[in-house]
Protein backbone atom coordinates (compact mmCIF):
# COMPACT_ATOMS: atom_id res chain seq x y z
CA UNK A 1 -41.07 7.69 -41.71
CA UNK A 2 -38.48 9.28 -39.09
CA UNK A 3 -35.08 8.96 -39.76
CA UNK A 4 -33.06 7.80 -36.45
CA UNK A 5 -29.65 7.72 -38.24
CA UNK A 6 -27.42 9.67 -35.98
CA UNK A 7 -25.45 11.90 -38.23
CA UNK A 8 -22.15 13.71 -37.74
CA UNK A 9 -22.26 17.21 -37.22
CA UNK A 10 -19.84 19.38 -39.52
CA UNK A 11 -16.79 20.69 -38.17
CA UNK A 12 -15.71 17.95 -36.15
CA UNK A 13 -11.96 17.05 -36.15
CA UNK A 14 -11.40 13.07 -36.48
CA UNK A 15 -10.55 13.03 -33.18
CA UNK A 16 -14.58 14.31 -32.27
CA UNK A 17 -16.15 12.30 -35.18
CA UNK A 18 -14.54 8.89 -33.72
CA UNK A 19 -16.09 9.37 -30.61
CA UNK A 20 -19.89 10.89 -32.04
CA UNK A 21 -19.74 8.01 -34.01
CA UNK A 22 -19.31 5.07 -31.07
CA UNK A 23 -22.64 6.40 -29.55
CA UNK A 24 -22.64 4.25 -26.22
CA UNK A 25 -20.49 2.02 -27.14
CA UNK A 26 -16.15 1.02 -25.31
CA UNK A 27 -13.84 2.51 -27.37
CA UNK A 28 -9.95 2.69 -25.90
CA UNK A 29 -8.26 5.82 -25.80
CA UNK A 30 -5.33 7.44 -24.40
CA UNK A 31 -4.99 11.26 -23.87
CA UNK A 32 -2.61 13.38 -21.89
CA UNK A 33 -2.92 15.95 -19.62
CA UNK A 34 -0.57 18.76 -17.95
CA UNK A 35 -0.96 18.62 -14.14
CA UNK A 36 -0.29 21.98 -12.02
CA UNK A 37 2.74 21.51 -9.69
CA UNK A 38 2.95 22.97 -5.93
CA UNK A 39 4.58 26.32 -5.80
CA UNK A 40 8.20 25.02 -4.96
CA UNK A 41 8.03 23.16 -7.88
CA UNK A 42 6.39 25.60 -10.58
CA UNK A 43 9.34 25.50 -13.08
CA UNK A 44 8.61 21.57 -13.25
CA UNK A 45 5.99 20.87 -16.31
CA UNK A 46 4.26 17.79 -14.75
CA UNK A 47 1.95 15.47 -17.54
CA UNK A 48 -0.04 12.49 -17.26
CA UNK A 49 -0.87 9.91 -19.79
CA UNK A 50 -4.18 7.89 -19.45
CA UNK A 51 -5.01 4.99 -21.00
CA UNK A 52 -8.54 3.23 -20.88
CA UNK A 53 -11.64 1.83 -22.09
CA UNK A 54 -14.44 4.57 -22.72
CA UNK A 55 -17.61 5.30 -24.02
CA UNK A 56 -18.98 8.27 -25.22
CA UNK A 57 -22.02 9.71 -26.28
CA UNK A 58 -24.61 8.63 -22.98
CA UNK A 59 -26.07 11.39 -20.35
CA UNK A 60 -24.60 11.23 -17.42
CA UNK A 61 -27.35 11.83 -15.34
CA UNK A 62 -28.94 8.50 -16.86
CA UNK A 63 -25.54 6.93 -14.80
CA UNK A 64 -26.46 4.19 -12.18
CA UNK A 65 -24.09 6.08 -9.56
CA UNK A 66 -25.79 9.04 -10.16
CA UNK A 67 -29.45 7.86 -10.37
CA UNK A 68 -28.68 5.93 -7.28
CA UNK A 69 -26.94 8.52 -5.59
CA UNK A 70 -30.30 11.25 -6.11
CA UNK A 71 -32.35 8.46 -5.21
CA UNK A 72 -30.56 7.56 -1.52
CA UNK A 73 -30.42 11.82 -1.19
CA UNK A 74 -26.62 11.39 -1.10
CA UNK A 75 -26.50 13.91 -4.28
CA UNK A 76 -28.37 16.49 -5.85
CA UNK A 77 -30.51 16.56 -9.22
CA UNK A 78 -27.76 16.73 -11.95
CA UNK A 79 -27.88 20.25 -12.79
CA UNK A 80 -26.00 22.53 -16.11
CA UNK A 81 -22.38 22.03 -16.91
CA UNK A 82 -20.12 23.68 -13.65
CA UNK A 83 -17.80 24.80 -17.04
CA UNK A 84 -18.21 25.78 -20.62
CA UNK A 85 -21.23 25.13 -22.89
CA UNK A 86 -22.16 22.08 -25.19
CA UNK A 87 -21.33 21.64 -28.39
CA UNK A 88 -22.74 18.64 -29.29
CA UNK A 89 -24.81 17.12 -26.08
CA UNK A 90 -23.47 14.56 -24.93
CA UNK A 91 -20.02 14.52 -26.78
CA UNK A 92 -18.37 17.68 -26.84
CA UNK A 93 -17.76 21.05 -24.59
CA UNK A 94 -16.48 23.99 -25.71
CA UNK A 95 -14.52 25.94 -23.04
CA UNK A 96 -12.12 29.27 -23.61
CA UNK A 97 -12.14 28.25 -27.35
CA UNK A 98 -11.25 24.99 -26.81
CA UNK A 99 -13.15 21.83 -27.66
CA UNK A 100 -13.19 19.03 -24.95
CA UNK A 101 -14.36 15.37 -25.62
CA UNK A 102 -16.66 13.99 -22.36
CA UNK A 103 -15.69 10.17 -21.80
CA UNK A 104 -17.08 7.90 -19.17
CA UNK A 105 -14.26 5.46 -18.22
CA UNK A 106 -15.59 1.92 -17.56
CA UNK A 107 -16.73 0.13 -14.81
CA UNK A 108 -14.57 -2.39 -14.73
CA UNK A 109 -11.63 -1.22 -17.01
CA UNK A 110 -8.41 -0.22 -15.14
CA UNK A 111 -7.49 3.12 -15.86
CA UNK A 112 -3.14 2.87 -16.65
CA UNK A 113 -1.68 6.21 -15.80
CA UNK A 114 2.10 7.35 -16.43
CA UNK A 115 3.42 9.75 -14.64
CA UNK A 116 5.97 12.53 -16.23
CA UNK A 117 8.35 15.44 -15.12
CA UNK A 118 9.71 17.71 -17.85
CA UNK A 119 9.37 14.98 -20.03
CA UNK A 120 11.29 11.83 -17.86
CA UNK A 121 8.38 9.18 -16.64
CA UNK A 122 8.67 9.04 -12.83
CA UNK A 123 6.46 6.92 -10.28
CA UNK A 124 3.30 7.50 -8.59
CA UNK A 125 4.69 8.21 -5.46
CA UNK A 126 7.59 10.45 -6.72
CA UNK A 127 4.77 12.45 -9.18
CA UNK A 128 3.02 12.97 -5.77
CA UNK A 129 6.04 14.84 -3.83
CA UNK A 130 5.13 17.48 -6.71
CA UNK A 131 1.39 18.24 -5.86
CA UNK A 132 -0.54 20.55 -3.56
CA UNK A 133 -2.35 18.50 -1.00
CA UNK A 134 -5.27 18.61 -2.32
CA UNK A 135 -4.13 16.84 -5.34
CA UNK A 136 -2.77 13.97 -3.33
CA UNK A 137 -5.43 13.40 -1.29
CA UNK A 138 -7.43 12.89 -4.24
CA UNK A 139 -5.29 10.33 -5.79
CA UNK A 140 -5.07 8.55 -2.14
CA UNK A 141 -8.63 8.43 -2.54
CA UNK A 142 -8.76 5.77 -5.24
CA UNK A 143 -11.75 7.24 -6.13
CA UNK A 144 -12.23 6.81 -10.22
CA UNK A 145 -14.53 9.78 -12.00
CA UNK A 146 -17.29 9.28 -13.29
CA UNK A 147 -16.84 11.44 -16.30
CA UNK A 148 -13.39 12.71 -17.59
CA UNK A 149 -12.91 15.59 -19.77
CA UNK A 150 -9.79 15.45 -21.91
CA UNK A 151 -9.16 18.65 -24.66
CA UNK A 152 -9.33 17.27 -27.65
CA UNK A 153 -6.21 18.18 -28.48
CA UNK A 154 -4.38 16.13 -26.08
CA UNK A 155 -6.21 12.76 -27.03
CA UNK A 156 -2.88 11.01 -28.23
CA UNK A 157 -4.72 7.25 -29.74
CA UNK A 158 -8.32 6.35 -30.09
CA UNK A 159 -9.43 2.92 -31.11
């Protein structure tokens, strides 16, 4: 008889075990994140707060974008991690000693950011005056990730 109970590995924080155990399935979660300001502004500490709906636990290259994107030759074959190693495949990344949980924000949940500057919450728009250009552009882009990867550290609510 095989066993196909998924089982916790040891040495997970809560934080990790909440997430191994919701294999595939939404789970909210809110996590913050410090965000590297332009030069003029470097003495600024810039954070964001995300809210959403999740899920954790699939492969992303079993992800209709990304099966559909291989398949129209507008990507290529989903390749090794670009940073750190797994951990536990597909929950957790370790990176510089740090462990990082890999969520895959919904399709149709609306990600709610808040935007902060040493501390005081501040607009979209105001946030942006603080970025390289790069950084902006990207947020003009409205493009939403396919994958985020928060530090487990900085996940602030889950459930």
């Amino acid at each position: 008889m095989i066993n196909n109970t998924l089982s916790v590995p040891s040495g997970l924080s809560g934080v990790a075990e909440r997430f191994f155990s919701a294999k595939g399935q939404f789970i909210s979660a809110a996590f913050v994140s410090d965000v590297k300001p332009k030069a003029a502004f470097k003495q600024v500490k810039l954070t964001k707060r995300t809210e959403g709906v999740f899920r954790a636990g699939i492969d992303f290259s079993n992800l209709k974008p990304v099966l559909e994107g291989i398949a129209e030759g507008s990507r290529g074959e989903v390749g090794s991690l670009p940073w750190g190693v797994w951990e536990h495949f597909p929950y957790t990344i370790l990176h510089n000693g740090q462990r990082y949980i890999r969520l895959y924000p919904t399709e149709n949940c609306h990600l709610k950011v808040q935007y902060f500057a040493d501390g005081v919450e501040i607009d979209r728009e105001t946030f942006k005056t603080y970025l390289i250009d790069s950084d902006v552009k990207r947020m003009e882009s409205g493009e939403k990730p396919l994958v985020i990867c928060p530090k487990e550290s900085n996940i602030i609510k889950v459930g």
